[in-house]
C-alpha atoms as a PDB file:
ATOM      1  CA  UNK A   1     -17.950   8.541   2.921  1.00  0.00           C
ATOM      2  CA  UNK A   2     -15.163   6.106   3.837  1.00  0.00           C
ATOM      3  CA  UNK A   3     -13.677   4.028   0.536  1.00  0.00           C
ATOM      4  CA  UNK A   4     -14.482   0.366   0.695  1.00  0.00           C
ATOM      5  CA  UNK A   5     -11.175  -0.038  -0.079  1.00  0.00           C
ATOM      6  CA  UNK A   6      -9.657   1.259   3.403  1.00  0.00           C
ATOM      7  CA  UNK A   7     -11.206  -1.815   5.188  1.00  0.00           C
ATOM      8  CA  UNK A   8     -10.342  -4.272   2.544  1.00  0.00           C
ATOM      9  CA  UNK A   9      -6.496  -3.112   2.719  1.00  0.00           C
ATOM     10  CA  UNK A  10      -6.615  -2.834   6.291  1.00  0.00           C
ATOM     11  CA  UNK A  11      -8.046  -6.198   6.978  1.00  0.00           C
ATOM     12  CA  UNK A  12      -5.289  -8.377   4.388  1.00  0.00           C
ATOM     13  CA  UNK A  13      -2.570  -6.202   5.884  1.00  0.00           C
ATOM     14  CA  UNK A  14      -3.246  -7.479   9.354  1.00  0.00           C
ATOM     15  CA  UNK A  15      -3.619 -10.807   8.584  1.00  0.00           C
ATOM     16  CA  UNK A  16      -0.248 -10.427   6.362  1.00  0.00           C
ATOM     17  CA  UNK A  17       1.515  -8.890   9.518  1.00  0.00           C
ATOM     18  CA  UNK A  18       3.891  -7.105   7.240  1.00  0.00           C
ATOM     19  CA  UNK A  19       5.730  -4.405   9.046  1.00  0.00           C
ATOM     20  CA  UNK A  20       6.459  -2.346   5.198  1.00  0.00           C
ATOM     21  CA  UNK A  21       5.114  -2.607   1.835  1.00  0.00           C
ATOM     22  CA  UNK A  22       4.359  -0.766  -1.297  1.00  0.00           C
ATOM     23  CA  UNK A  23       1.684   1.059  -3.470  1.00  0.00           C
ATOM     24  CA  UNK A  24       2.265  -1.692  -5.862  1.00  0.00           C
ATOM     25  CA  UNK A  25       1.919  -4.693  -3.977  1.00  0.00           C
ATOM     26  CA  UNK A  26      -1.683  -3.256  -2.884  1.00  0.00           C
ATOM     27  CA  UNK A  27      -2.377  -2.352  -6.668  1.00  0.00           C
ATOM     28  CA  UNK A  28      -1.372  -6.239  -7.521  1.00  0.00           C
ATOM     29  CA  UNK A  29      -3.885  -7.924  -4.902  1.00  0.00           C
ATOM     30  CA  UNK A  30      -6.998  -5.532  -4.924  1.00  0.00           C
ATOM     31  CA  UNK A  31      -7.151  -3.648  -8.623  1.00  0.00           C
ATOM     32  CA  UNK A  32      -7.017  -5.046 -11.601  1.00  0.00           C
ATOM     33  CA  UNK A  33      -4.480  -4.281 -13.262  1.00  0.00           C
ATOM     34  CA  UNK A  34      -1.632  -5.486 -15.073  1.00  0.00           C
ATOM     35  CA  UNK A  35       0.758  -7.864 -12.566  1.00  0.00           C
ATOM     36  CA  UNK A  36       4.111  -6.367 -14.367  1.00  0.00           C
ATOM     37  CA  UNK A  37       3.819  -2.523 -14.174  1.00  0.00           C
ATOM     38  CA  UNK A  38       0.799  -2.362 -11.706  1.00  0.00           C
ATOM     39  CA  UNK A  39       1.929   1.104 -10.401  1.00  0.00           C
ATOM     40  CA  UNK A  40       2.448   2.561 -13.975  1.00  0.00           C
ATOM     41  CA  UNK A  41      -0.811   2.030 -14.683  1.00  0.00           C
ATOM     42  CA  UNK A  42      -2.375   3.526 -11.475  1.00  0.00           C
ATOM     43  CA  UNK A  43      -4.607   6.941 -12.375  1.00  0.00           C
ATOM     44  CA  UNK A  44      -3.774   9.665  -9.803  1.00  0.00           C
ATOM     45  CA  UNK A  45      -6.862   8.895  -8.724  1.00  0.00           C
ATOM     46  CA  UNK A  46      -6.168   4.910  -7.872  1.00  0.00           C
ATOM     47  CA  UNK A  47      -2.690   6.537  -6.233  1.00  0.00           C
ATOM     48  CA  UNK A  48      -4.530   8.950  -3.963  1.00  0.00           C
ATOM     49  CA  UNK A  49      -7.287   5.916  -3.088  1.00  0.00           C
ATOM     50  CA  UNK A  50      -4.296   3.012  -2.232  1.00  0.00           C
ATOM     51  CA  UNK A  51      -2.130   5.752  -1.058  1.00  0.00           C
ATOM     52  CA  UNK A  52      -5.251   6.827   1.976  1.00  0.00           C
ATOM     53  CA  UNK A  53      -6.039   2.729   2.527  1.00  0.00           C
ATOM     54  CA  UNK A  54      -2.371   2.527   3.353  1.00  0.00           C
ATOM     55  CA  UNK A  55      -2.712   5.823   5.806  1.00  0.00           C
ATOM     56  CA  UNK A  56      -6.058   4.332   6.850  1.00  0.00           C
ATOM     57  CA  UNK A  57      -4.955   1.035   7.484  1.00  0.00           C
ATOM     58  CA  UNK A  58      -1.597   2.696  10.069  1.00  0.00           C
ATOM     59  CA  UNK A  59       1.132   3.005   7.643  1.00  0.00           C
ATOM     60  CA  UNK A  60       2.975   6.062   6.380  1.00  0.00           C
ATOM     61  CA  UNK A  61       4.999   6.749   4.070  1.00  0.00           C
ATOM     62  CA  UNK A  62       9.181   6.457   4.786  1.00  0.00           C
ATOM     63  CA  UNK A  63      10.579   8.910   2.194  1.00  0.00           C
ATOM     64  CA  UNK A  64      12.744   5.714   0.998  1.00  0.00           C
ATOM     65  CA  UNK A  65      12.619   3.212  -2.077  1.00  0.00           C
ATOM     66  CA  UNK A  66      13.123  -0.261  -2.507  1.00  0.00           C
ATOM     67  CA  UNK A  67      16.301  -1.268  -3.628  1.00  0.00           C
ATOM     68  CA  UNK A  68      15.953  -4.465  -4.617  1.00  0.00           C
ATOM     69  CA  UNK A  69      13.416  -7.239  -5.401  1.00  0.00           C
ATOM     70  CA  UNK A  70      10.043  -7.345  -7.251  1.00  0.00           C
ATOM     71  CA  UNK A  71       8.966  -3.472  -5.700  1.00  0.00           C
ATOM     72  CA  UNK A  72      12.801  -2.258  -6.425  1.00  0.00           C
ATOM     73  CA  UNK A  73      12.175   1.720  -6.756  1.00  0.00           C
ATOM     74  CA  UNK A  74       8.803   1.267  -4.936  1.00  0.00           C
ATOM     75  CA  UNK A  75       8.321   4.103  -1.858  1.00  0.00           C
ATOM     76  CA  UNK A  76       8.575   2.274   0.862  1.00  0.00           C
ATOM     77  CA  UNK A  77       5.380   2.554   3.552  1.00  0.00           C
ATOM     78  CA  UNK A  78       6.133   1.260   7.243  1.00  0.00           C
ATOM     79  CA  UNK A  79       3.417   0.592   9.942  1.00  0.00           C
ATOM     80  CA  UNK A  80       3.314   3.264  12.599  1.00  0.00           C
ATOM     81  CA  UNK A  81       3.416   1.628  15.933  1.00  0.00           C
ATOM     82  CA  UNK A  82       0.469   3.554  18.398  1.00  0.00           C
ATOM     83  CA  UNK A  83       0.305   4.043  21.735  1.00  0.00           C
ATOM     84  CA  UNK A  84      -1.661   0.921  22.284  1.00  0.00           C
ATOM     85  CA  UNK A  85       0.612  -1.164  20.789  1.00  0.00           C
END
C-alpha cells in the first residue's frame, strides 16, 4: 500500500522546483504540527513516512546539514537527477 503522502509530497515538490530541502519544511506544509519545532515533534513514525515521500518523490539524503537559515541543522535532501532527465 503506497502512503497518500508520497504523491502529495511529490506533486508540491515539482511544482516548487526546489533542487534541496528538508524533513522539516515537508513537516511544516503537510502535518500539523507546530510551525517552530516541526521536526522535534515528528514520531519516528512521521520521520520514517516524510523521510520515504522524500525518497519517493527522487530525493536522497546528502549526509550534510543546513548551516544557516530557518532549517539551520536540518539534513539536507537533494533531488537525484535520472537518466531521463
Amino acid at each position: 500500500m503506497i502512503d497518500p503522502l508520497h504523491e502529495e509530497v511529490e506533486q508540491w515538490l515539482k511544482e516548487l522546483g526546489w533542487p534541496e530541502t528538508c524533513m522539516a519544511e515537508l513537516a511544516r506544509r503537510f502535518l500539523p504540527l507546530g510551525e517552530e519545532s516541526a521536526t522535534s515533534q515528528l514520531t519516528p513514525q512521521l520521520q520514517h513516512r516524510v523521510r520515504g515521500a522524500l525518497f519517493a518523490a527522487g530525493y536522497e539524503s546528502l549526509g550534510q546539514r543546513f548551516t544557516s537559515g530557518v532549517n539551520k541543522g536540518q539534513t539536507r535532501f537533494a533531488r537525484v537527477a535520472t537518466e531521463l532527465e
